[in-house]
Structure formats: C-alpha cells, structure tokens
N, C-alpha and C. Protein backbone atom coordinates (compact mmCIF):
# COMPACT_ATOMS: atom_id res chain seq x y z
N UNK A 1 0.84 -1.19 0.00
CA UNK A 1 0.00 0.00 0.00
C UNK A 1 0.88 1.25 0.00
N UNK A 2 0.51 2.26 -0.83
CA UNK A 2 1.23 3.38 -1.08
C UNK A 2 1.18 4.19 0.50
N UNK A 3 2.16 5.23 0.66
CA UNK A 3 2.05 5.97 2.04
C UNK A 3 0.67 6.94 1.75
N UNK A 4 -0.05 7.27 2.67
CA UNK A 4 -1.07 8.30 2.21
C UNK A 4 -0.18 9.92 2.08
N UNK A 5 0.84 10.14 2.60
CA UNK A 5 1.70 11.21 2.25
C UNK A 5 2.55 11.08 1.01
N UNK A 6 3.07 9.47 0.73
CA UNK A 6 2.97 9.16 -1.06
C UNK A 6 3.06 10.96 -1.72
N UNK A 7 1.63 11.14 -1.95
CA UNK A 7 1.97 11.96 -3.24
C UNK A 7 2.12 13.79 -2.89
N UNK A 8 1.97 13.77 -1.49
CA UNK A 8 2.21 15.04 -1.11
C UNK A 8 3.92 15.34 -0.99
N UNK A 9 4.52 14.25 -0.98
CA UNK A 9 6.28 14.56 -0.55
C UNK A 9 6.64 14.04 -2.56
N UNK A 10 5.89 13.28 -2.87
CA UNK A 10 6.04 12.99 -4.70
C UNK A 10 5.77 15.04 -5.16
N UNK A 11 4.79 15.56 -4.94
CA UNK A 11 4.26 17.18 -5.52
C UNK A 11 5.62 17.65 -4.63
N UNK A 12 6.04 17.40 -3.98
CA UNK A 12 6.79 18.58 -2.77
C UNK A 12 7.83 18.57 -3.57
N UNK A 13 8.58 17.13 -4.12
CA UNK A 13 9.98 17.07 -5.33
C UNK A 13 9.47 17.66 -5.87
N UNK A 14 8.74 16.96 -6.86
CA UNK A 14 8.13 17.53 -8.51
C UNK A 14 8.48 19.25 -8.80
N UNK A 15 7.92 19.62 -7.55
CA UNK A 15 7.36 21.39 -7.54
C UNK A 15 9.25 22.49 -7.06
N UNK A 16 9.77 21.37 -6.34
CA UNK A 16 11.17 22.32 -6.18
C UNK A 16 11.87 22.06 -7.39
N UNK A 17 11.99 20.93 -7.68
CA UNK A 17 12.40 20.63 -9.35
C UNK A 17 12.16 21.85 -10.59
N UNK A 18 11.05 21.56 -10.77
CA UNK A 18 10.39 22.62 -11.29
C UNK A 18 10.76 24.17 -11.43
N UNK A 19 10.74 24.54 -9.97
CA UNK A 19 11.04 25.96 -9.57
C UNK A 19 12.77 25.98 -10.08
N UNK A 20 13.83 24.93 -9.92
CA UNK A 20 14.92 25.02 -10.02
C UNK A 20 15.09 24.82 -11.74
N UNK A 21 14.57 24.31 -11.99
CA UNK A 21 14.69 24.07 -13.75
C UNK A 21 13.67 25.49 -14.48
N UNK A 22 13.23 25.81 -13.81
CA UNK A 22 12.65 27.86 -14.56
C UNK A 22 13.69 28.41 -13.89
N UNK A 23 14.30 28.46 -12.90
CA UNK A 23 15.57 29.22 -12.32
C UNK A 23 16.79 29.21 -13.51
N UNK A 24 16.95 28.27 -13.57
CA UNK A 24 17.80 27.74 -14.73
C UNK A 24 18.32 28.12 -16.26
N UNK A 25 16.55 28.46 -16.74
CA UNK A 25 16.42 29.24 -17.45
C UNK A 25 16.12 31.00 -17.39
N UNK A 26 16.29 31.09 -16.46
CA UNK A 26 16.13 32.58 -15.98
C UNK A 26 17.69 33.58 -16.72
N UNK A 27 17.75 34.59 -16.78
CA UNK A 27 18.81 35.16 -17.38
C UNK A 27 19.45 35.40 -15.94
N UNK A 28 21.06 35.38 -15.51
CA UNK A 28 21.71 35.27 -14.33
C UNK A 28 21.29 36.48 -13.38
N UNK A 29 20.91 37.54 -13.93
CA UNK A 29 21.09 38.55 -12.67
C UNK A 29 19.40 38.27 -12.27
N UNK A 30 18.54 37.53 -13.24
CA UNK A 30 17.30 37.86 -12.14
C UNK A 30 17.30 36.40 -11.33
N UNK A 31 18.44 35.88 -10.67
CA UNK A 31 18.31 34.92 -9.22
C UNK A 31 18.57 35.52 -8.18
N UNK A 32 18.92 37.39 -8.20
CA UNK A 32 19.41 38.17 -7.59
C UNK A 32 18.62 39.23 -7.00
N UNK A 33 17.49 38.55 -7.60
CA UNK A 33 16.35 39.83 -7.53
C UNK A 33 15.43 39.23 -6.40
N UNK A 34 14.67 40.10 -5.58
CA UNK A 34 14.02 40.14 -4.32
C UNK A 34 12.36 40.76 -4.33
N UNK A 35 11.57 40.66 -3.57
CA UNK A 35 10.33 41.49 -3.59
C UNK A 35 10.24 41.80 -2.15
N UNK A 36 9.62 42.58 -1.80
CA UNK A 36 9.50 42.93 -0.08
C UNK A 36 8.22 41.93 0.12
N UNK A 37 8.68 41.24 1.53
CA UNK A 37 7.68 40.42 1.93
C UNK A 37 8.36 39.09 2.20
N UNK A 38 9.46 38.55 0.93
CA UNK A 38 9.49 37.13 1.07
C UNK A 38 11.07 36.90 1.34
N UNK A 39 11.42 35.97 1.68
CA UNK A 39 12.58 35.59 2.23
C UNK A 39 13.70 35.95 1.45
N UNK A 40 13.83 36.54 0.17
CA UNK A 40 15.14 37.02 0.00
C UNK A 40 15.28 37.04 -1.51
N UNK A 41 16.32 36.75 -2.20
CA UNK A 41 16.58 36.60 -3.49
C UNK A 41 15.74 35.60 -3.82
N UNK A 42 15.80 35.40 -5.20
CA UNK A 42 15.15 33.96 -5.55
C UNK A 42 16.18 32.81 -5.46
N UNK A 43 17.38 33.33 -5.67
CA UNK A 43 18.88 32.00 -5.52
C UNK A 43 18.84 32.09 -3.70
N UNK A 44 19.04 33.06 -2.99
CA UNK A 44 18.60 32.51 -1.51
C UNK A 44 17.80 32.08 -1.03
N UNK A 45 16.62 31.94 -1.75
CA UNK A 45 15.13 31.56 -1.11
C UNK A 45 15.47 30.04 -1.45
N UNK A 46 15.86 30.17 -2.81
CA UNK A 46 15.78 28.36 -3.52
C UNK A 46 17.21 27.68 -2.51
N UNK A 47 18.14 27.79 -2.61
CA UNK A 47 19.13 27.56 -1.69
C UNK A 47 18.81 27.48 0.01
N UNK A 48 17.76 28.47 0.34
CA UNK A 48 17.58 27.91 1.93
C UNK A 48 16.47 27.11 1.82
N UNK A 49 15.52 26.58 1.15
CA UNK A 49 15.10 25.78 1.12
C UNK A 49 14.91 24.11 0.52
N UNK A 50 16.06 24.28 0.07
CA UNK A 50 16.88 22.91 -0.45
C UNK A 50 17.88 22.57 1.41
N UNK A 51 18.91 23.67 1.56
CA UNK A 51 19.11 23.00 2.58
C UNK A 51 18.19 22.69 3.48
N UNK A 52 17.06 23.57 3.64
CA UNK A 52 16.04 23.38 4.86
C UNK A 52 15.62 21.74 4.88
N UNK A 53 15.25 21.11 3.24
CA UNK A 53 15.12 19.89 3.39
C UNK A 53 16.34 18.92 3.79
N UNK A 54 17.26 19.42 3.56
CA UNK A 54 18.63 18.63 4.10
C UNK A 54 18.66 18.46 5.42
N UNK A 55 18.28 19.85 6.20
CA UNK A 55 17.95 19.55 7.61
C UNK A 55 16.91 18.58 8.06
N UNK A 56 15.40 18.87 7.32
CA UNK A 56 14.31 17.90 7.67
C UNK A 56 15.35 16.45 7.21
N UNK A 57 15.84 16.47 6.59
CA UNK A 57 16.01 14.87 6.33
C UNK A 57 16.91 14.38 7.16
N UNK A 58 17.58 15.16 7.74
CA UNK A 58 18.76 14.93 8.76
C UNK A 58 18.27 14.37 9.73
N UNK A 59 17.28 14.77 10.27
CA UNK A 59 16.28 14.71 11.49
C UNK A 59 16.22 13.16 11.67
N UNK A 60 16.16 12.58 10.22
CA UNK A 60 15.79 11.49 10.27
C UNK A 60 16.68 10.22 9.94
N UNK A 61 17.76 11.35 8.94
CA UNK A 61 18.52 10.07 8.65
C UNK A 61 20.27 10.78 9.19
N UNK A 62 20.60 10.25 10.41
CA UNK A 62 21.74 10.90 10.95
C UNK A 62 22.41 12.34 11.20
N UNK A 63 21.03 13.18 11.46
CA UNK A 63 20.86 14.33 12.72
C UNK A 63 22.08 15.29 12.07
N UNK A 64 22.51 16.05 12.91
CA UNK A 64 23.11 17.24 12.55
C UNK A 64 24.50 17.21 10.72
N UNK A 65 25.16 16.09 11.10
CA UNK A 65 26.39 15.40 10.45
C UNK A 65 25.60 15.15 9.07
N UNK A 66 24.39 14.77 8.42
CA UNK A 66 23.36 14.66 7.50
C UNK A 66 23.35 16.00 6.60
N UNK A 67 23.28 17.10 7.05
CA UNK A 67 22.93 18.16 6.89
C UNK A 67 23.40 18.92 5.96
N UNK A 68 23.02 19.52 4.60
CA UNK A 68 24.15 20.05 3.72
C UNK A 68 23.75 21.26 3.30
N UNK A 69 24.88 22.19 3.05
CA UNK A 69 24.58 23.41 3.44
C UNK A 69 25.14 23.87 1.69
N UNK A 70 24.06 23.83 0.99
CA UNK A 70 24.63 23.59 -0.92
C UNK A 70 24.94 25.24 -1.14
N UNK A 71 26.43 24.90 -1.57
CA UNK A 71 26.92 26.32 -2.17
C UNK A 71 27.31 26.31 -3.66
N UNK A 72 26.79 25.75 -4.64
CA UNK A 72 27.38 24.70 -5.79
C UNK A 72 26.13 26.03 -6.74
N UNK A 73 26.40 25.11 -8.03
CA UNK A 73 25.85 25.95 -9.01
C UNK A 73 24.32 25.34 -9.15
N UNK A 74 23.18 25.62 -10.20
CA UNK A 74 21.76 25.30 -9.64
C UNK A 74 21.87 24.01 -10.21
N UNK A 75 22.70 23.45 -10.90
CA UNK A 75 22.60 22.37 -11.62
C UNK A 75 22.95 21.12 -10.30
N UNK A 76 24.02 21.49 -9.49
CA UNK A 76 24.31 21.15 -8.34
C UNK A 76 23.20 21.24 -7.16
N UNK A 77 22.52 21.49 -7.21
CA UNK A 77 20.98 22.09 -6.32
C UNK A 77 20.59 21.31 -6.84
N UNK A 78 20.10 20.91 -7.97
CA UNK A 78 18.71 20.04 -8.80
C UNK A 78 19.76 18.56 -8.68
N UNK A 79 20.56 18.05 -8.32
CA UNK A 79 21.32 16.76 -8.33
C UNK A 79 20.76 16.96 -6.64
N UNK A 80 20.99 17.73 -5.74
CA UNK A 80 20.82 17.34 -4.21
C UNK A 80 19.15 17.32 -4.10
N UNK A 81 18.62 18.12 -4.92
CA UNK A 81 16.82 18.11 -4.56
C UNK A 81 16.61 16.94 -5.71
N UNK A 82 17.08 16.29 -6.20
CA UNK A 82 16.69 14.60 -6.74
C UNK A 82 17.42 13.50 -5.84
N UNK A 83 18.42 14.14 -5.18
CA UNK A 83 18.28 12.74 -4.01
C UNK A 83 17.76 12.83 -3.11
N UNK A 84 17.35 14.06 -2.50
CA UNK A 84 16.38 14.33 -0.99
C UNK A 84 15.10 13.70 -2.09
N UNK A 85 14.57 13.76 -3.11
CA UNK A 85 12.95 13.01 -3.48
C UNK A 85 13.54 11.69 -3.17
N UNK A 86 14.48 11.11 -3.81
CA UNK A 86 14.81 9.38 -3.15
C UNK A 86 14.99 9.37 -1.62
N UNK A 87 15.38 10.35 -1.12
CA UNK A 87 15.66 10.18 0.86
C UNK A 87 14.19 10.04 1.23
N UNK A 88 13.19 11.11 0.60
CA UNK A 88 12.20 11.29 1.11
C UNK A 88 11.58 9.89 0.89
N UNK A 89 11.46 9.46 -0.40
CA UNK A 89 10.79 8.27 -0.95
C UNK A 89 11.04 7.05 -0.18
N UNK A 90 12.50 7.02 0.44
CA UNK A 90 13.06 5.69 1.05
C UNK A 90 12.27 6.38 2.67
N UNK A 91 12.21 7.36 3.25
CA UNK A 91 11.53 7.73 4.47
C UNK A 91 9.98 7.07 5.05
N UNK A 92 9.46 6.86 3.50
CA UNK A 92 8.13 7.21 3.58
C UNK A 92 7.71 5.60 3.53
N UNK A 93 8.78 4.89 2.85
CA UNK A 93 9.01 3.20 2.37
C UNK A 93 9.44 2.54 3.64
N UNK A 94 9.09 3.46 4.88
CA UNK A 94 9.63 2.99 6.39
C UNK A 94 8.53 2.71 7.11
N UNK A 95 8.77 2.19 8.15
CA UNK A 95 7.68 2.15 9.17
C UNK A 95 7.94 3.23 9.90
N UNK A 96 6.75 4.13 9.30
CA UNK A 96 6.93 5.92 10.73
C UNK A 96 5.88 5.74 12.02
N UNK A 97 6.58 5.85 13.12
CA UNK A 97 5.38 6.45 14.00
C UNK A 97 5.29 7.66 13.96
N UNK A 98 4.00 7.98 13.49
CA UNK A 98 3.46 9.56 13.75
C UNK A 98 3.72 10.37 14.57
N UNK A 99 3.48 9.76 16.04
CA UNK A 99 3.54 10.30 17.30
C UNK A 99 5.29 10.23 18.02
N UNK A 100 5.66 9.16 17.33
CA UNK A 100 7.05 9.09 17.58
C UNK A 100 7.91 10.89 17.96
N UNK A 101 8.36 11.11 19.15
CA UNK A 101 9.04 12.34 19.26
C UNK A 101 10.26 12.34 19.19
N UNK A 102 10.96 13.07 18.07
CA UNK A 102 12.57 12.99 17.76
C UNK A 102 12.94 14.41 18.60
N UNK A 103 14.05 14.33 19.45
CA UNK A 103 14.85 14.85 20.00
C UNK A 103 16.24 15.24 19.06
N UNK A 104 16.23 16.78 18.81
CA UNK A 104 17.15 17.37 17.97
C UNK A 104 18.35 18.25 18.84
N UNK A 105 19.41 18.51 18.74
CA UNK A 105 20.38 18.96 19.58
C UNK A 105 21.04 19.73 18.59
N UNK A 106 21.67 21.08 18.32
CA UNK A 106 22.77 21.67 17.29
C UNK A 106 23.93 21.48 18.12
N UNK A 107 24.85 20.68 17.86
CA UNK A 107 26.28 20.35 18.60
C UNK A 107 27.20 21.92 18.61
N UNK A 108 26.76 22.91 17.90
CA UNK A 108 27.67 23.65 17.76
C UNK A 108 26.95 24.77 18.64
N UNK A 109 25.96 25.25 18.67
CA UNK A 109 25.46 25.93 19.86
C UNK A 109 24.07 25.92 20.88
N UNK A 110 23.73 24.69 20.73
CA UNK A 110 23.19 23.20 22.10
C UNK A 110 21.68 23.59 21.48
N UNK A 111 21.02 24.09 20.78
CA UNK A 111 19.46 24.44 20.16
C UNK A 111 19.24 23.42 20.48
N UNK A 112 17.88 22.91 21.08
CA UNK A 112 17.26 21.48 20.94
C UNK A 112 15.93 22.01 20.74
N UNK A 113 15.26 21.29 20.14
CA UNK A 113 13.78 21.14 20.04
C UNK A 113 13.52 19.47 19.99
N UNK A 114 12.34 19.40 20.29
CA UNK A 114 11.56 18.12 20.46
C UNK A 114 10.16 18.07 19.71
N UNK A 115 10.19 17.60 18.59
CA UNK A 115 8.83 17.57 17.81
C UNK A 115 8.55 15.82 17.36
N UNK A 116 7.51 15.49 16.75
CA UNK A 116 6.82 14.50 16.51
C UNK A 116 7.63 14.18 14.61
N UNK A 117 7.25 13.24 14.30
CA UNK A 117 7.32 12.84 13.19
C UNK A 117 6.54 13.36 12.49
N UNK A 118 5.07 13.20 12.71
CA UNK A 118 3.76 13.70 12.06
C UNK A 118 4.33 15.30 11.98
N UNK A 119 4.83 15.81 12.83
CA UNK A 119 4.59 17.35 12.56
C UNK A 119 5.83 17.88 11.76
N UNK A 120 7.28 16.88 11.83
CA UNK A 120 7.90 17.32 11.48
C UNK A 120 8.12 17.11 9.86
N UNK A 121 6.81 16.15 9.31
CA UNK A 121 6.85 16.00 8.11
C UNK A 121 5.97 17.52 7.71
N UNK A 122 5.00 17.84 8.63
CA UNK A 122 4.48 18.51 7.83
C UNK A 122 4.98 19.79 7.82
N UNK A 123 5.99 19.91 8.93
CA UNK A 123 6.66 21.30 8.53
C UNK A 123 7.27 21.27 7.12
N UNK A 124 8.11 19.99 6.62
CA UNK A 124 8.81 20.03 5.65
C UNK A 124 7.80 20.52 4.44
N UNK A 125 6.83 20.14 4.68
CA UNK A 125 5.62 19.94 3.26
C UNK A 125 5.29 22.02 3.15
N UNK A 126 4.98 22.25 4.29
CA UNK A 126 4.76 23.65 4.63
C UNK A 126 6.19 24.76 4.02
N UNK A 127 7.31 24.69 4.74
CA UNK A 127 8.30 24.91 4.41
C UNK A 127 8.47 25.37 3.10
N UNK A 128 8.76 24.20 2.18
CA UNK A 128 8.28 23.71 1.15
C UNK A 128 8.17 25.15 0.22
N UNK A 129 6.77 25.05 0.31
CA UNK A 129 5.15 25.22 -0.45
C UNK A 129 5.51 26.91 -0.17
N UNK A 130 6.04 26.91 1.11
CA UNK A 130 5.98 28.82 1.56
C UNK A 130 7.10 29.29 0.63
N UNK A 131 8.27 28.54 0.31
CA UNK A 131 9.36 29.33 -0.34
C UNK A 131 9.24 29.29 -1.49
N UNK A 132 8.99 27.69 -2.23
CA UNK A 132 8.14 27.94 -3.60
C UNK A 132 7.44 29.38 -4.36
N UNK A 133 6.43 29.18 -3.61
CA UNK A 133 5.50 30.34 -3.63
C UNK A 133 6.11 32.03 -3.54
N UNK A 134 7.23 31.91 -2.67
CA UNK A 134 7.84 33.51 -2.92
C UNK A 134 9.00 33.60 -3.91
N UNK A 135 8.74 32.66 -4.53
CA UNK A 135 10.03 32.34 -5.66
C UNK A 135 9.02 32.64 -7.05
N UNK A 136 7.97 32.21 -7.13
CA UNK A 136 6.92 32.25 -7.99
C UNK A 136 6.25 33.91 -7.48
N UNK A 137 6.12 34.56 -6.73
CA UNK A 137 5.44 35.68 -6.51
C UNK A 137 6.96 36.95 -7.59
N UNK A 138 8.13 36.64 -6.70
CA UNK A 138 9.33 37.63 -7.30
C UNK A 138 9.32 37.05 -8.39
N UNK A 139 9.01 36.16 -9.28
CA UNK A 139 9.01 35.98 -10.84
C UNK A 139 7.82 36.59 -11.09
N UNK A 140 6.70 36.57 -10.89
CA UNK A 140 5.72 37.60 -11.46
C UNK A 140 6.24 39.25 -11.38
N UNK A 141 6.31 39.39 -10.28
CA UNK A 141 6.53 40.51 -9.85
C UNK A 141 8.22 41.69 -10.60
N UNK A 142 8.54 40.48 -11.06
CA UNK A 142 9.42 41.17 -12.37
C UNK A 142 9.18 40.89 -14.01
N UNK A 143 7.94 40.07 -13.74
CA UNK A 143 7.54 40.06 -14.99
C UNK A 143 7.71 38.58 -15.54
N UNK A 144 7.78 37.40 -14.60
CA UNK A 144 8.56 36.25 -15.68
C UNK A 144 6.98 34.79 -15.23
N UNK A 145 6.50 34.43 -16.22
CA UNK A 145 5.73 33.95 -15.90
C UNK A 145 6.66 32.39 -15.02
N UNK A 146 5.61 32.02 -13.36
CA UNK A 146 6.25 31.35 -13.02
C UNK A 146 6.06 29.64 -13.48
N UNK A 147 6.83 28.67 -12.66
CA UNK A 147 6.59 27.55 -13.55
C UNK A 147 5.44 26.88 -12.88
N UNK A 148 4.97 25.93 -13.13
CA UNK A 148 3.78 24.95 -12.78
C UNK A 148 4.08 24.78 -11.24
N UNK A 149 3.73 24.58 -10.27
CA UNK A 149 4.13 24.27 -8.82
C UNK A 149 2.79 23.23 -8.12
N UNK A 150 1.41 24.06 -8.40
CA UNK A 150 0.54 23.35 -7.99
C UNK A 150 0.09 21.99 -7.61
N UNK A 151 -0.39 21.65 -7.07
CA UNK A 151 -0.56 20.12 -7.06
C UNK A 151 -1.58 19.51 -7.52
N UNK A 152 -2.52 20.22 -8.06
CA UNK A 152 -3.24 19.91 -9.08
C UNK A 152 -2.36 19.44 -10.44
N UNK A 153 -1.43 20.28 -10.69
CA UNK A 153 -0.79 20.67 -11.91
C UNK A 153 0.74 19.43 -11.58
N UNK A 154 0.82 18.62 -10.61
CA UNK A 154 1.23 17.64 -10.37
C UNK A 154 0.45 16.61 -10.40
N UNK A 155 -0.87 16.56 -10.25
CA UNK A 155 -1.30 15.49 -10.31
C UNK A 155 -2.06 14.94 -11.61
N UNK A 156 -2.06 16.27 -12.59
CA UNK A 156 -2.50 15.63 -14.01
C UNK A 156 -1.14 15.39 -14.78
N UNK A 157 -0.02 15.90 -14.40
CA UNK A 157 1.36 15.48 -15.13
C UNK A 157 1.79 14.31 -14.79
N UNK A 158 1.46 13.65 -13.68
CA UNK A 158 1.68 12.60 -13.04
C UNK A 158 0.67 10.89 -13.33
N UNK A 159 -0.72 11.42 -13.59
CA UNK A 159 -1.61 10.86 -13.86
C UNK A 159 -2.00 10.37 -13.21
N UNK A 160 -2.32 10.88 -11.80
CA UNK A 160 -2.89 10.94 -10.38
C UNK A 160 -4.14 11.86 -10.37
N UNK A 161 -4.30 12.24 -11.26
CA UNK A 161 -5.34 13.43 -11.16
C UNK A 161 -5.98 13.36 -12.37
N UNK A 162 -6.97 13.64 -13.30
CA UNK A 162 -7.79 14.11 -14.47
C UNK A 162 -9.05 15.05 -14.59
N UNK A 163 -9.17 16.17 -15.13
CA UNK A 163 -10.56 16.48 -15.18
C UNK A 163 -11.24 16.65 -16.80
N UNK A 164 -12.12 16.86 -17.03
CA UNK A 164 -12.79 16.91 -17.82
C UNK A 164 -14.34 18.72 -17.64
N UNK A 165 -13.37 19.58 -18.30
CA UNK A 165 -14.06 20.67 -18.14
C UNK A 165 -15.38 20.87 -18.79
N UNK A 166 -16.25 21.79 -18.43
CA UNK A 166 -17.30 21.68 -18.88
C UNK A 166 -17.48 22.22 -20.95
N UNK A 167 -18.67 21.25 -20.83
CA UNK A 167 -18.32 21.59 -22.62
C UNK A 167 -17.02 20.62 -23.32
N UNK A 168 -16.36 19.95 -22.57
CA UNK A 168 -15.57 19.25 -23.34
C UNK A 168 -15.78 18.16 -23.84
C-alpha cells in the first residue's frame, strides 16, 4: 500500500524541481532579484530551502552530520533536490510512528527542540510550499511567468489526477 503522504512529498519534489529548472532558465542577474515580503533573493530563497530539506532529512537520517549546506551551481541544487525526493521516498518506504518524538540537539550551539514525526513531516511539506510560492510571486513581480508548482498541476502530469471541463 502506497504511504497516504505518497503523493504530497512525490508534488513537494516535482514542484522544487520545477522551480529550479525555470531558475535555470532565468537570465543570471534575475536569481538576484528580491520582492518585499518574502525571504530574499530567488537564488537565496531556492538555496535555503533545499538546505532546509537537508535539515528535515537529517532529522531522520543521521541528525546534525546529515545536513548540507549547498553552495554549488543550480545544476548542483537540482542533483541534491533529486536525491532528498529518493531520501524522502526511502523515508516514507519505512515504518513511521506519527507520534514518535525525535529529539534534535545543534552540537555547535546546544538548540534542541523536540517535535513529533507527524509534525515534522508537515513542517517540511509547509516549508516547502511557503518558499516555492515567494520564488513564484518575485518571478511575477518582475515580470517572468512562473513555472507549474501546484498540485493539481502535479497530479495531471503525473496521472494521479484528471478532469474533464465543462463543454468538453
């Protein structure tokens, strides 16, 4: 039986992929460009949220030492956000307890938090979806139409999804 989170962490790749392959094609100085409101450039927004998943995945698969902090070119970004979709995929191919509480420690200046599995997936999914989205707002907002992200728009590319509009 598929995970019921299956296709929400399947849209969560798909959609950073995505965002990194229109980055790609972007002309170099607009990964440099910002809007007031959202976390930063579009190359810092996409970059802290690639590592952000490096951290979520750390959580799970060997804690702080896991953790990668990508300073590489975007082509180098889209090779680490296609093996976090296999980390995630092999995560999900596990037996999770939901309620299970992982205990986190930063060795370098003692941060701990204590959260659940259940929640700490869904921060990742959240996470996610929030930086996406201000990566797609500063591409409008200079004019560049953004790429597909939706999960609708994952789930008919995927063939998880179909509709049939009216009149068709």
């Amino acid at each position: 039986m598929t995970s019921l989170l299956r296709d929400a962490f399947d849209h969560h790749s798909w959609a950073t992929l995505n965002i990194i392959d229109a980055c790609a094609a972007l002309p170099p100085a607009m990964l440099d460009v910002a809007v007031s409101g959202t976390y930063g450039t579009i190359e810092a927004t996409l970059r802290h949220a690639i590592e952000s998943d490096s951290y979520y995945l750390g959580d799970f698969f060997g804690g702080w030492q896991a953790r990668q902090h990508p300073t590489g070119t975007l082509g180098e970004l889209r090779e680490l956000a296609v093996a976090q979709a296999q980390a995630w995929s092999a995560l999900l191919d596990g037996d999770l307890d939901a309620d299970e509480v992982i205990h986190e420690v930063d060795p370098d200046d003692g941060y701990q938090r204590d959260a659940t599995v259940g929640l700490r997936l869904a921060q990742a999914l959240h996470h996610g979806n929030d930086h996406r989205s201000q990566i797609c707002t500063t591409l409008s907002a200079h004019g560049f139409t953004p790429p597909p992200i939706s999960v609708w728009e994952y789930g008919f590319e995927s063939g998880r999804a179909s509709e049939v509009l009216p009149g068709e």
